[in-house]
C-alpha atoms as a PDB file:
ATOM      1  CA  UNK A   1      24.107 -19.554  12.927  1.00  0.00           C
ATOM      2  CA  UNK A   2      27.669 -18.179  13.019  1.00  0.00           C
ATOM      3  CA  UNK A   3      28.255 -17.593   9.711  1.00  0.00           C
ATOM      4  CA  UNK A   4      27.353 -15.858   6.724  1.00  0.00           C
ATOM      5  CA  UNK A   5      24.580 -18.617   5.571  1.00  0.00           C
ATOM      6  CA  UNK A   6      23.903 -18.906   9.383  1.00  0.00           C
ATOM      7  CA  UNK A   7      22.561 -15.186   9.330  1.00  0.00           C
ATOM      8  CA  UNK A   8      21.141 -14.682   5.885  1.00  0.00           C
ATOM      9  CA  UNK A   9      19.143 -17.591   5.407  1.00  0.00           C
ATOM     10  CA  UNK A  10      17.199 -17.277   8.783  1.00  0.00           C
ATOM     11  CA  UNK A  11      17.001 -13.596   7.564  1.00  0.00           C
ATOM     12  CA  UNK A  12      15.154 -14.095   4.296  1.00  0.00           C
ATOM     13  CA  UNK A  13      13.106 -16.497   6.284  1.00  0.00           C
ATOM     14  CA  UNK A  14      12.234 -13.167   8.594  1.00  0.00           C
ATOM     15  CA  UNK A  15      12.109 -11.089   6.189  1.00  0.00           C
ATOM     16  CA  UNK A  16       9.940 -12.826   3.658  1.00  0.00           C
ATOM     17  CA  UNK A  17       7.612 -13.982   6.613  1.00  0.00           C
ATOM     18  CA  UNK A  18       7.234 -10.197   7.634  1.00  0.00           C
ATOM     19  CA  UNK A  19       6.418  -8.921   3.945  1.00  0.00           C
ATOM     20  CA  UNK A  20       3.961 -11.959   3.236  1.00  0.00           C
ATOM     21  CA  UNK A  21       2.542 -10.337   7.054  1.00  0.00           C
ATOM     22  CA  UNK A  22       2.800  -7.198   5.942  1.00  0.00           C
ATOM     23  CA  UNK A  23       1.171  -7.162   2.480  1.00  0.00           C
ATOM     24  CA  UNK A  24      -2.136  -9.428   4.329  1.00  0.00           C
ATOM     25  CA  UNK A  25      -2.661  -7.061   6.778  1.00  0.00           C
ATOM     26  CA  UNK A  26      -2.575  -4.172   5.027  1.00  0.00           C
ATOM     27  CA  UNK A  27      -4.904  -5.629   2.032  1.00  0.00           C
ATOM     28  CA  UNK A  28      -7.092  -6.881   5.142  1.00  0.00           C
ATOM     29  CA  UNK A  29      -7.577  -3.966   6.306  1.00  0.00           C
ATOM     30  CA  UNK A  30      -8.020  -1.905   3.325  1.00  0.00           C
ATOM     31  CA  UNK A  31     -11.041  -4.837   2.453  1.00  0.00           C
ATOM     32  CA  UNK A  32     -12.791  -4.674   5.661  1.00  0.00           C
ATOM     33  CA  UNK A  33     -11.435  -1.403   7.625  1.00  0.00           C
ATOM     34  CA  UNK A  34     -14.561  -1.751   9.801  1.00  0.00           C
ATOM     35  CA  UNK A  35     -14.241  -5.461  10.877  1.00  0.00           C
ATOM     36  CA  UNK A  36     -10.470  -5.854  10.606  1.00  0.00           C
ATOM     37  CA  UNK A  37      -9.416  -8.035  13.499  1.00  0.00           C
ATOM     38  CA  UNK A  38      -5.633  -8.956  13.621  1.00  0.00           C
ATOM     39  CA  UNK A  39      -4.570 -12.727  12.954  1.00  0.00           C
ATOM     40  CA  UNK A  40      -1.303 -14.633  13.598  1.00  0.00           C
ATOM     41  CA  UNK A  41      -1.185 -16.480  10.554  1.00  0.00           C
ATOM     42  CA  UNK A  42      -2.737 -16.475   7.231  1.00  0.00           C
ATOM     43  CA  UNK A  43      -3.820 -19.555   5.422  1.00  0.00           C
ATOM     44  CA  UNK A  44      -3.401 -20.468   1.209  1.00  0.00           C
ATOM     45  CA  UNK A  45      -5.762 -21.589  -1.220  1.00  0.00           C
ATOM     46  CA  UNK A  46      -3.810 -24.845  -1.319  1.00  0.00           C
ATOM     47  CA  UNK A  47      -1.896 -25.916   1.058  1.00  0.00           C
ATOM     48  CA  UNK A  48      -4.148 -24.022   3.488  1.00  0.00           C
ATOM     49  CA  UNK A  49      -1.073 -24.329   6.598  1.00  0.00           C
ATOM     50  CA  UNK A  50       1.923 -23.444   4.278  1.00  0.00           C
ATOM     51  CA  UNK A  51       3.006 -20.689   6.008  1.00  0.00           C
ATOM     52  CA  UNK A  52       2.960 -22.772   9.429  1.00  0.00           C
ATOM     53  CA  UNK A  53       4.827 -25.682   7.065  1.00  0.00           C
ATOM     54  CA  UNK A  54       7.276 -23.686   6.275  1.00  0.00           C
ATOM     55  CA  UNK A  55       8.281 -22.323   9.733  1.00  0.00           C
ATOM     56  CA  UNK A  56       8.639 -25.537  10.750  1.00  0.00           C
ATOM     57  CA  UNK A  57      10.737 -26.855   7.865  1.00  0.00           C
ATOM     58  CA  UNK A  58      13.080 -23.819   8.183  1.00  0.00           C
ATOM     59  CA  UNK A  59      12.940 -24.661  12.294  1.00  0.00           C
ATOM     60  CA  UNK A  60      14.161 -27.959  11.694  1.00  0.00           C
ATOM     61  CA  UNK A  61      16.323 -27.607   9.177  1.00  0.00           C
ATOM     62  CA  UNK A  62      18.196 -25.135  11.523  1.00  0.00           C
ATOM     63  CA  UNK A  63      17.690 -27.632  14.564  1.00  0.00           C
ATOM     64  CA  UNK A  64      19.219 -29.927  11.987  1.00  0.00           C
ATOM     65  CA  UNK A  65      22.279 -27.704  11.343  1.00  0.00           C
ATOM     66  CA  UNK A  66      22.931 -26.478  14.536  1.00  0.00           C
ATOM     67  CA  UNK A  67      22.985 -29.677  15.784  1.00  0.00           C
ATOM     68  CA  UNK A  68      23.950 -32.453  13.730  1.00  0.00           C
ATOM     69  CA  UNK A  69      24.952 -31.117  10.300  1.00  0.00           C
ATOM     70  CA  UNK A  70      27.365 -28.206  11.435  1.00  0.00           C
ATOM     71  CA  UNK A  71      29.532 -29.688  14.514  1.00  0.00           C
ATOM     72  CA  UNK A  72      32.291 -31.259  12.785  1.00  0.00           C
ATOM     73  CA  UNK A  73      31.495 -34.950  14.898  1.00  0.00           C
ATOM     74  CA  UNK A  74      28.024 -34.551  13.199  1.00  0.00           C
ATOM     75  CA  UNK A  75      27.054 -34.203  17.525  1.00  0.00           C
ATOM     76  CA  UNK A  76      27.319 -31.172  19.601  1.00  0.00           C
ATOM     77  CA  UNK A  77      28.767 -32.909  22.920  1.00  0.00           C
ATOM     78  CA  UNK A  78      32.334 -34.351  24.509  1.00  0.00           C
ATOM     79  CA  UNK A  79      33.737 -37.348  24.515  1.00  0.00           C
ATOM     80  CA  UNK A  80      32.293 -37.828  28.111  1.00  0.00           C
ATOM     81  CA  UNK A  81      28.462 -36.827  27.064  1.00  0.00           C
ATOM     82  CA  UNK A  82      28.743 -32.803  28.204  1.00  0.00           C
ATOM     83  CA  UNK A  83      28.185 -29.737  26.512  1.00  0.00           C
ATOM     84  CA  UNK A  84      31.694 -28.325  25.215  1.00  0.00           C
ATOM     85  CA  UNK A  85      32.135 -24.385  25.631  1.00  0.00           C
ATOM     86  CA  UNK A  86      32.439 -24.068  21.768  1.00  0.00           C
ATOM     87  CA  UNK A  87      29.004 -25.501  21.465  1.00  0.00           C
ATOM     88  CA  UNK A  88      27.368 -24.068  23.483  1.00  0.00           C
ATOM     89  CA  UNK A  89      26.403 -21.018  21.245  1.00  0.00           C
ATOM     90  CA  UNK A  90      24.389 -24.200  18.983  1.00  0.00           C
ATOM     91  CA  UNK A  91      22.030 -24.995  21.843  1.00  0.00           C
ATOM     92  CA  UNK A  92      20.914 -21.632  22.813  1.00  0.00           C
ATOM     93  CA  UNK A  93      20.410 -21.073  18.386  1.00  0.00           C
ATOM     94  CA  UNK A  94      18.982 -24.412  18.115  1.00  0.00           C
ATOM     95  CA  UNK A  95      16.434 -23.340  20.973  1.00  0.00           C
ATOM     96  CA  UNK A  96      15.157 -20.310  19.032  1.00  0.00           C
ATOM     97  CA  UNK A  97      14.626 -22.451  16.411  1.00  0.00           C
ATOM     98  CA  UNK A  98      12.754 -24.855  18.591  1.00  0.00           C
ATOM     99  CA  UNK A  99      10.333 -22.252  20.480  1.00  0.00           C
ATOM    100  CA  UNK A 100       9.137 -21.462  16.323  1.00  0.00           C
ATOM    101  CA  UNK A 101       8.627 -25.050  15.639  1.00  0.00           C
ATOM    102  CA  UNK A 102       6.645 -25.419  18.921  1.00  0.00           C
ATOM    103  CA  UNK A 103       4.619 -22.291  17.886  1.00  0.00           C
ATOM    104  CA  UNK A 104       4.091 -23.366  14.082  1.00  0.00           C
ATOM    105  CA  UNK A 105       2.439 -26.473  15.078  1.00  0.00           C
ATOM    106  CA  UNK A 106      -0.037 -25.519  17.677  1.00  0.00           C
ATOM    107  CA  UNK A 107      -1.167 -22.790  15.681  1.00  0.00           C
ATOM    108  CA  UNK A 108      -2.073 -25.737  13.404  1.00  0.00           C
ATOM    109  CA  UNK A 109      -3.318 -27.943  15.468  1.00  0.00           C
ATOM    110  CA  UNK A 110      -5.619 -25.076  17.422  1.00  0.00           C
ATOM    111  CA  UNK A 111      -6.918 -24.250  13.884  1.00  0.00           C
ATOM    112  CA  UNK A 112      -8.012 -28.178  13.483  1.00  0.00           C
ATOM    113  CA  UNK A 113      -9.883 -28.361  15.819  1.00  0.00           C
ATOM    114  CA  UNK A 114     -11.443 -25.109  16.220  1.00  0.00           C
ATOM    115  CA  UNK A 115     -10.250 -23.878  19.357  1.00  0.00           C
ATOM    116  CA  UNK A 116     -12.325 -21.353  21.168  1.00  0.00           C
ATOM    117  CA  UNK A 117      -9.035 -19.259  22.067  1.00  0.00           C
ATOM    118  CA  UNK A 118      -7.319 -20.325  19.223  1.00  0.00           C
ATOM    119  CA  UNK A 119      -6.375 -16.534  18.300  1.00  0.00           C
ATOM    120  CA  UNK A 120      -5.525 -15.423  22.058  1.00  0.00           C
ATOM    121  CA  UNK A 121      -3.265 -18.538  22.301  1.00  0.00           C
ATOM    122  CA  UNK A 122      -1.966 -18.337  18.936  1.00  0.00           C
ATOM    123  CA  UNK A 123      -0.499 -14.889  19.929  1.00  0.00           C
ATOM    124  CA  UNK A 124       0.833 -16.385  23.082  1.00  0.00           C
ATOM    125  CA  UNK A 125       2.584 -18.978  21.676  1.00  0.00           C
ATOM    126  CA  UNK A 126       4.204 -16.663  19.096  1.00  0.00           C
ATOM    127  CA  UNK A 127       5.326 -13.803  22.215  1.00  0.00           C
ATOM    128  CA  UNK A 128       6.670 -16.646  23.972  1.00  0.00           C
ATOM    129  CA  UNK A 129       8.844 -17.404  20.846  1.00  0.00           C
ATOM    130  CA  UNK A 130       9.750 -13.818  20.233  1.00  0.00           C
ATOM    131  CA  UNK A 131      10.399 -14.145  24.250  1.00  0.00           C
ATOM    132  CA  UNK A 132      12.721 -16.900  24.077  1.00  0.00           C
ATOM    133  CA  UNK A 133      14.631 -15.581  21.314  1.00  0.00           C
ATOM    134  CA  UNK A 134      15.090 -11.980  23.287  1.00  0.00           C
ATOM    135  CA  UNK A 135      16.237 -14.286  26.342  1.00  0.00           C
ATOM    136  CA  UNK A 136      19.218 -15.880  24.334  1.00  0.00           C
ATOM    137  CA  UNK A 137      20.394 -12.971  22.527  1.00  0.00           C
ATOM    138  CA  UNK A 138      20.379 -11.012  25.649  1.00  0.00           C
ATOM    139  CA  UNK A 139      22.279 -14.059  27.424  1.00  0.00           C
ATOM    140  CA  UNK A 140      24.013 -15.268  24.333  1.00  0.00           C
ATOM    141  CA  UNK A 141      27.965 -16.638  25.385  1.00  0.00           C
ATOM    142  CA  UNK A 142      28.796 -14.722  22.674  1.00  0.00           C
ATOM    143  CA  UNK A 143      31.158 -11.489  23.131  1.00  0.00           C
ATOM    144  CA  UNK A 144      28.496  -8.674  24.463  1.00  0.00           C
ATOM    145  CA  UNK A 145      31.515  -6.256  23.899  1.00  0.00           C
ATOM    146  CA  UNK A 146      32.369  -6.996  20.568  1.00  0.00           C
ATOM    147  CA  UNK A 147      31.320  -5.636  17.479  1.00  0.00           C
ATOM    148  CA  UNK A 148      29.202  -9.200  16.872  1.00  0.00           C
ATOM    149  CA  UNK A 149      27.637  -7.979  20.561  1.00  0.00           C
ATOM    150  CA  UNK A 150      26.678  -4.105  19.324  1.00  0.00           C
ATOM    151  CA  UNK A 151      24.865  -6.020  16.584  1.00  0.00           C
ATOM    152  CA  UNK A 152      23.168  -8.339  18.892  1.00  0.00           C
ATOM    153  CA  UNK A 153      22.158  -5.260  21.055  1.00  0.00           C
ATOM    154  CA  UNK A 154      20.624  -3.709  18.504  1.00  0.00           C
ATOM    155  CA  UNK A 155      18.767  -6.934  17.450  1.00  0.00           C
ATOM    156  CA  UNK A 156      17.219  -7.342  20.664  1.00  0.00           C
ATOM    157  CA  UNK A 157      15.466  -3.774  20.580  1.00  0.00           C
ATOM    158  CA  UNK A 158      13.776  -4.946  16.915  1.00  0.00           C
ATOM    159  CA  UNK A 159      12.904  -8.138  18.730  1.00  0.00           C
ATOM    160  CA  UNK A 160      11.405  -6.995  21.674  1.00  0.00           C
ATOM    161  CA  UNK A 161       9.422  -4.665  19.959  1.00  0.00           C
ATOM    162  CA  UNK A 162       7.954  -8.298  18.253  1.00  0.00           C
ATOM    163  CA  UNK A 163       7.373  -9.131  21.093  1.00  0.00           C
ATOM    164  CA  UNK A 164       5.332  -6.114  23.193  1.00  0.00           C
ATOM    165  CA  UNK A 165       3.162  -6.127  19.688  1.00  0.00           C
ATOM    166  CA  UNK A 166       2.589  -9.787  19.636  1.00  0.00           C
ATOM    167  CA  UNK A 167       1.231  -9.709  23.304  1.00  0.00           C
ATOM    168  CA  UNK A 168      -0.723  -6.880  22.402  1.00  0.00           C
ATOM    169  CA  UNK A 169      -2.244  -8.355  19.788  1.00  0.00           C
ATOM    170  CA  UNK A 170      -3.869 -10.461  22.549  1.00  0.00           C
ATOM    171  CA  UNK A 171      -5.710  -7.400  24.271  1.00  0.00           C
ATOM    172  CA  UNK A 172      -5.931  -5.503  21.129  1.00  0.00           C
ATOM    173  CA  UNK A 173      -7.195  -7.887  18.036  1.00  0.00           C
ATOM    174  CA  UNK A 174      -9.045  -5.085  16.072  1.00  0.00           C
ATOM    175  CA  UNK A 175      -5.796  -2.548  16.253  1.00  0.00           C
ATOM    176  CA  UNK A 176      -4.577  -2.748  12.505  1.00  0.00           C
ATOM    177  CA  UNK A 177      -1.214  -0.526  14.056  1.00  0.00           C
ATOM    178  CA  UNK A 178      -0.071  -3.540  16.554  1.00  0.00           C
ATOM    179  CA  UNK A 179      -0.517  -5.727  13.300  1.00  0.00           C
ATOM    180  CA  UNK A 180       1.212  -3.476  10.995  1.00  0.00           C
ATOM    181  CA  UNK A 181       4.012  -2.580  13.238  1.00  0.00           C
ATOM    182  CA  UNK A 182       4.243  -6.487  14.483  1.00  0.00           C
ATOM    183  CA  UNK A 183       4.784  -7.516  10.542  1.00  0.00           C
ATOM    184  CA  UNK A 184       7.565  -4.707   9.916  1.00  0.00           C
ATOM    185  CA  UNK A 185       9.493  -5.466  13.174  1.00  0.00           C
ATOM    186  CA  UNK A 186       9.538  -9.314  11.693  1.00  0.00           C
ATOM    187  CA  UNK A 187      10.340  -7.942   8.461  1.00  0.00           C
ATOM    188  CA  UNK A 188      12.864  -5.855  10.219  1.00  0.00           C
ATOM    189  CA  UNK A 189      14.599  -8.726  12.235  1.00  0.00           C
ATOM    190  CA  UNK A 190      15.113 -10.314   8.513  1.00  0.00           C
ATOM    191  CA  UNK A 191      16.881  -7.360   7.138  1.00  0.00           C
ATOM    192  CA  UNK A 192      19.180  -6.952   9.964  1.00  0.00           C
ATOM    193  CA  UNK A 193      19.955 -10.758  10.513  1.00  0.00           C
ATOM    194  CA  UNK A 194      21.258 -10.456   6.574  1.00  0.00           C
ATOM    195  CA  UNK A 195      23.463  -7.210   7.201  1.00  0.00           C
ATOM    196  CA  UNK A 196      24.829  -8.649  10.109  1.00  0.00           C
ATOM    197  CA  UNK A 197      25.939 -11.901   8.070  1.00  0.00           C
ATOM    198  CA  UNK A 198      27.688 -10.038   5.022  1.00  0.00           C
ATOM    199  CA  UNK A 199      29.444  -7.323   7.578  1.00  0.00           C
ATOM    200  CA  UNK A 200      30.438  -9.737  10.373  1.00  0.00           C
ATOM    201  CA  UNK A 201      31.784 -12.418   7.490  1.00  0.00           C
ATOM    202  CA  UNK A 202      32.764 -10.901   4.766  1.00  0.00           C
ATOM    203  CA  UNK A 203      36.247 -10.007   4.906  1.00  0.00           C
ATOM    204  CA  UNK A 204      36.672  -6.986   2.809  1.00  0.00           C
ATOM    205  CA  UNK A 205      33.579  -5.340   4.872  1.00  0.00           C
ATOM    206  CA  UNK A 206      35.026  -5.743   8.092  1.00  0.00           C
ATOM    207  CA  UNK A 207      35.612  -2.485   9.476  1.00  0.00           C
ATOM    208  CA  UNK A 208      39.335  -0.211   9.352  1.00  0.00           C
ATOM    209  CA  UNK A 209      41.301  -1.851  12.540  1.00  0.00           C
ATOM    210  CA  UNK A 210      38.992  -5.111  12.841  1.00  0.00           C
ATOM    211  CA  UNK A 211      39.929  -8.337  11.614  1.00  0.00           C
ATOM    212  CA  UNK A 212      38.648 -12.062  11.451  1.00  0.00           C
ATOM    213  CA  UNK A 213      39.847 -14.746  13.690  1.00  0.00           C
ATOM    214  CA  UNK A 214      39.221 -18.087  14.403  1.00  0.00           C
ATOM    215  CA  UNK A 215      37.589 -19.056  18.194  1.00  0.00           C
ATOM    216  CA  UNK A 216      37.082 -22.300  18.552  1.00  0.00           C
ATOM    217  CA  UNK A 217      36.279 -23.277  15.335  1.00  0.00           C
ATOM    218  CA  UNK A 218      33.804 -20.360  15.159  1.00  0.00           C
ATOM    219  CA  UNK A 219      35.089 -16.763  13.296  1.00  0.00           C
ATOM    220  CA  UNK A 220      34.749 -14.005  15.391  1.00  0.00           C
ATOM    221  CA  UNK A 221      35.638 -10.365  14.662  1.00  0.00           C
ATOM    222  CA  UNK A 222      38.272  -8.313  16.850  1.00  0.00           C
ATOM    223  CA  UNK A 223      39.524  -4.980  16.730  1.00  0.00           C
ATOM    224  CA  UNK A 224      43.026  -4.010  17.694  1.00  0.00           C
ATOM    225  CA  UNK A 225      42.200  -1.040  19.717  1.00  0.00           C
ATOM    226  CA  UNK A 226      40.105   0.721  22.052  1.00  0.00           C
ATOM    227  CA  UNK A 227      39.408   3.094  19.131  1.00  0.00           C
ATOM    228  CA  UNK A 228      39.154   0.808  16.357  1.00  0.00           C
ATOM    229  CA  UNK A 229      36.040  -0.845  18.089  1.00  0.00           C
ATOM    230  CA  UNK A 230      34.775   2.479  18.968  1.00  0.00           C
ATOM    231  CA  UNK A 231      34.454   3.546  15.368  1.00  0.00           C
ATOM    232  CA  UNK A 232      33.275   0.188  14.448  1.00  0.00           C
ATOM    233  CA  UNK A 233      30.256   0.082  16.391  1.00  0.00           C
ATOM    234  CA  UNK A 234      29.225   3.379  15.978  1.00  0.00           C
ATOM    235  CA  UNK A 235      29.322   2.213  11.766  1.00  0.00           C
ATOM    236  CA  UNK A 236      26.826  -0.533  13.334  1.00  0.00           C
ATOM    237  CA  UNK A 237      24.857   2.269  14.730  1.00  0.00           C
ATOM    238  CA  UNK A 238      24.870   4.187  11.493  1.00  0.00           C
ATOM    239  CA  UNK A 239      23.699   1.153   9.493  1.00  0.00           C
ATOM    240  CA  UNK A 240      21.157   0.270  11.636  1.00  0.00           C
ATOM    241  CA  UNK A 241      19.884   3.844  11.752  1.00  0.00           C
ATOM    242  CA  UNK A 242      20.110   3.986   7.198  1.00  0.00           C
ATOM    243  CA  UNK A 243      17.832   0.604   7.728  1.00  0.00           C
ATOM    244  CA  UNK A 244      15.264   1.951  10.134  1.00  0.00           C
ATOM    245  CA  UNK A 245      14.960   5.125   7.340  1.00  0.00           C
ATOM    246  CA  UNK A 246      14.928   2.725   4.934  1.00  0.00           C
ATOM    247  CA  UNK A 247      12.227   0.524   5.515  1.00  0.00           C
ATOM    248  CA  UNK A 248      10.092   2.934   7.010  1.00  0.00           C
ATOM    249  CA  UNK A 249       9.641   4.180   3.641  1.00  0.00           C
ATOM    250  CA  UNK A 250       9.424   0.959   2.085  1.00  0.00           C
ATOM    251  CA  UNK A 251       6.419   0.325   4.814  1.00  0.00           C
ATOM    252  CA  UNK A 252       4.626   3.344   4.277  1.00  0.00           C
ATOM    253  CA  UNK A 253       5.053   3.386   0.165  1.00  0.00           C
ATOM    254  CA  UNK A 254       3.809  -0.366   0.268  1.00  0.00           C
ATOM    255  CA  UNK A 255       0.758   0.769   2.507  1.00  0.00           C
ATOM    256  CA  UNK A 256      -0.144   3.530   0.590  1.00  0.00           C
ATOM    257  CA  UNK A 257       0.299   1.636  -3.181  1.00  0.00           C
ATOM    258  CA  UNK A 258      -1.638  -1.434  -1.292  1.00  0.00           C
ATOM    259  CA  UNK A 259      -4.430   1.067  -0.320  1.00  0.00           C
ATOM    260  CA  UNK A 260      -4.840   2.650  -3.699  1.00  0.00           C
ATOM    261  CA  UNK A 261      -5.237  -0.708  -5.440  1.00  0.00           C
ATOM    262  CA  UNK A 262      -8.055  -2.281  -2.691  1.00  0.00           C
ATOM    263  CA  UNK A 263      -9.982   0.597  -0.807  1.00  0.00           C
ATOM    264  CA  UNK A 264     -11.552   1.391  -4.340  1.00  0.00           C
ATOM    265  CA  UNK A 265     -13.579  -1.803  -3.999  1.00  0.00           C
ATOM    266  CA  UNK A 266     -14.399  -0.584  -0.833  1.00  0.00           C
ATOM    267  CA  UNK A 267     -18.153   0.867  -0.548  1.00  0.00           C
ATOM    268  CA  UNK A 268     -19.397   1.669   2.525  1.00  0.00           C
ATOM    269  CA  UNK A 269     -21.804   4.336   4.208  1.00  0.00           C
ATOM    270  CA  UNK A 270     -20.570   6.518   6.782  1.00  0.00           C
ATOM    271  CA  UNK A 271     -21.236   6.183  10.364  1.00  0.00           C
ATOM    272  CA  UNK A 272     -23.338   9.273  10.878  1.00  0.00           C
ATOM    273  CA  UNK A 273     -25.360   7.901   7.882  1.00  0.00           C
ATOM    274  CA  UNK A 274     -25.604   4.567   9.546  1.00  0.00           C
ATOM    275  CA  UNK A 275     -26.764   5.795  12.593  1.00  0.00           C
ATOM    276  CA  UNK A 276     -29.718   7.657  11.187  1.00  0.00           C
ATOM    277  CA  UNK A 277     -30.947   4.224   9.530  1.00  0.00           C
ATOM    278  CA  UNK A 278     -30.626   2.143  11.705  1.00  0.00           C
ATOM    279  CA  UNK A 279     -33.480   1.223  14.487  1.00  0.00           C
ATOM    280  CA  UNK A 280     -32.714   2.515  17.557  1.00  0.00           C
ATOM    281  CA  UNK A 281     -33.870  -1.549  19.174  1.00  0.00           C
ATOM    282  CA  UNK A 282     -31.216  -2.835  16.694  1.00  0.00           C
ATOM    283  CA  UNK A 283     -28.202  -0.938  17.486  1.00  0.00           C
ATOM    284  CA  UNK A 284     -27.451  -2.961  20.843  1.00  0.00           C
ATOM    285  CA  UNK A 285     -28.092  -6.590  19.522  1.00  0.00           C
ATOM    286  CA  UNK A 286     -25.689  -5.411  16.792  1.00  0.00           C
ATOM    287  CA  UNK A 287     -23.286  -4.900  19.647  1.00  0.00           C
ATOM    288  CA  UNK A 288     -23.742  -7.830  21.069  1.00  0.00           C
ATOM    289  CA  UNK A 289     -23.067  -9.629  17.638  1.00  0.00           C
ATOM    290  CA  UNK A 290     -19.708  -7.718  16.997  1.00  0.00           C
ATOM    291  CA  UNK A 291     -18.797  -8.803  20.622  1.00  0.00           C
ATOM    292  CA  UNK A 292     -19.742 -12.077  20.427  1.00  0.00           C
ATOM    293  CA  UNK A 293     -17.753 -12.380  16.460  1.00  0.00           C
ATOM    294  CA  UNK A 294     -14.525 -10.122  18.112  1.00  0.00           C
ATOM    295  CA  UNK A 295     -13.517 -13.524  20.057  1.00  0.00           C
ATOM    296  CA  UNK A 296     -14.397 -16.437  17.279  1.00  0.00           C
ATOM    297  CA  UNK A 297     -12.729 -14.727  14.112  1.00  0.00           C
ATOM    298  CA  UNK A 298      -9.057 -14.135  13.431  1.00  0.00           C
ATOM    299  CA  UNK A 299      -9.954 -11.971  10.746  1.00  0.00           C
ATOM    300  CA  UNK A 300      -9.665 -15.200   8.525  1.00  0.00           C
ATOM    301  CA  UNK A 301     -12.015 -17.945   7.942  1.00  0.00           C
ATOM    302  CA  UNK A 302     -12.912 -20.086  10.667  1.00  0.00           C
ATOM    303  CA  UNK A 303     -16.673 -21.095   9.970  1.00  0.00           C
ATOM    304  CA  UNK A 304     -19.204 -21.005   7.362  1.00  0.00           C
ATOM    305  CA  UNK A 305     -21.190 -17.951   8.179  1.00  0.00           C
ATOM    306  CA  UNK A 306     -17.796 -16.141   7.972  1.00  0.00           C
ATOM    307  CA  UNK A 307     -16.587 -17.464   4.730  1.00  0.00           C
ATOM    308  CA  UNK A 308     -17.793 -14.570   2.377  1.00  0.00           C
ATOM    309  CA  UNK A 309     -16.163 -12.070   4.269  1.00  0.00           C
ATOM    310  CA  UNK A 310     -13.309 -13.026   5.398  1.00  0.00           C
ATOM    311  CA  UNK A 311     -11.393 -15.629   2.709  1.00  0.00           C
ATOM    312  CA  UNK A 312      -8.071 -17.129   2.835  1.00  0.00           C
ATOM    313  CA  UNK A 313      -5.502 -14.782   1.035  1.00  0.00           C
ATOM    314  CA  UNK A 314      -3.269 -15.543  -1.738  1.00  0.00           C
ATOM    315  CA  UNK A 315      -0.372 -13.058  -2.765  1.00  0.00           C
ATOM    316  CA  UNK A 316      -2.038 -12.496  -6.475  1.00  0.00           C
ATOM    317  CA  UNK A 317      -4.793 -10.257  -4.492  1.00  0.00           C
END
């Protein structure tokens, strides 16, 4: 992951899984704003588990590079079978990696076979991966006082916000705001992955009094004084603070365009209008049914009574 290609592909992954995320939730909930319950995942006409496919593709191809592909003796350890110091950095990526490709397939295999708590522990699964990937950034034997380290600072704050909404998502299943902010911190860790690749390698982007140099076969960027890092990581500060601007109006633009085109198919009567309607016997067994649904629906389909309501998505709408 230390390099340009290390950071930007595993960004568009992000950033493309937080859109797709994004966009589903959004059109979900602009469908069915009265029986919106958040879901992990969302399933394809054909293949039905691409999404979960894909994350574990991407997690083993960067298992793969981390691993085997990038250390130059196609292994990362010594002559004597131990972890060298320059390689150490691989294991804690390729364990990030891992924790995704442990999440993508249980989510499928919960799915299969129609797990009760498949929603519950299909959250879990995914806060324990946004968990373990706060835990090595925050540990990372990477320089914490280097400008690479203000970046990695910074990342940690998007990620842990993945992760408080991912466990929340637990407790909370019918709060479209966990969902929505969930998808945009994914779609966040993305964006920032790929601006930390082009301005930690990219030469003419370094920052004034910062160069490139060469640690252990990794490049690492060092500034020649006190001041000179200063004014670099307060430029980090700067960008990160144009991005959070940024995509907050991207997020709210795409919500409100998103709304526009679905809530017009929307017909529904209001609540007060509902109330006076309805039996006064029928309003508690209708309850009960809406509590009894909340736990076996992850806003997708799961069984046949469900099916024309809630439909797998595809991204022509």
């Amino acid at each position: 992951m230390g390099s340009l290609i290390g950071h930007v592909l595993p960004g568009m992954a992000f950033f493309i899984l937080g859109l797709w995320h994004l966009f589903n939730h959004v059109k979900l909930h602009s469908l069915h704003p009265n029986s919106y319950t958040s879901s992990p995942w969302f399933p394809v006409t054909k293949p039905r588990y691409l999404e979960l496919y894909l994350i574990m593709l991407g997690s083993s191809i960067s298992i793969s590079m981390e691993l085997f592909i990038g250390p130059k003796k196609h292994h990362p350890f010594d002559v004597d079978g131990t972890i060298p110091s320059n390689h150490l950095r691989n294991f804690e990526h390729s364990f990030i990696s891992m924790s995704f490709f442990v999440y993508a397939t249980f989510a499928l295999l919960l799915d299969k076979i129609g797990a009760k708590a498949k929603c519950g522990l299909t959250h879990l699964l995914g806060a324990i991966a946004f968990g373990q990937q706060l835990l090595m950034f925050h540990l990372h034997s990477t320089d914490h006082k280097g400008l690479e380290g203000q970046y990695h600072l910074l990342l940690q704050l998007v990620v842990s916000i993945s992760l408080v909404t991912t466990l929340m998502g637990i407790g909370f299943p019918r709060s479209f705001l966990v969902s929505f902010v969930r998808s945009l911190s994914i779609l966040f860790q993305g964006a920032w992955f790929m601006v930390m690749g082009f301005m930690l390698w990219t030469p003419r982007l370094i920052p004034k009094g910062c160069s490139l140099y060469n640690d252990d076969g990794h490049k690492i960027v060092r500034c020649a004084s006190e001041e000179a890092l200063h004014r670099a990581k307060s430029l980090v500060n700067i960008q990160f603070s144009w991005l959070v601007i940024g995509i907050t109006i991207f997020a709210i633009t795409l919500y409100l365009a998103l709304v526009e085109k679905y809530s017009k198919n929307v017909k529904y009567s209001s609540l007060a209008k509902e109330l006076e309607e309805m039996p006064e016997d029928s309003s508690d067994i209708e309850t009960e049914k809406k509590n009894n649904l909340s736990d076996s629906k992850c806003t997708l389909v799961r069984g046949e009574s469900l099916r024309g309501r809630f439909a797998p998505f595809d991204m022509d709408g």
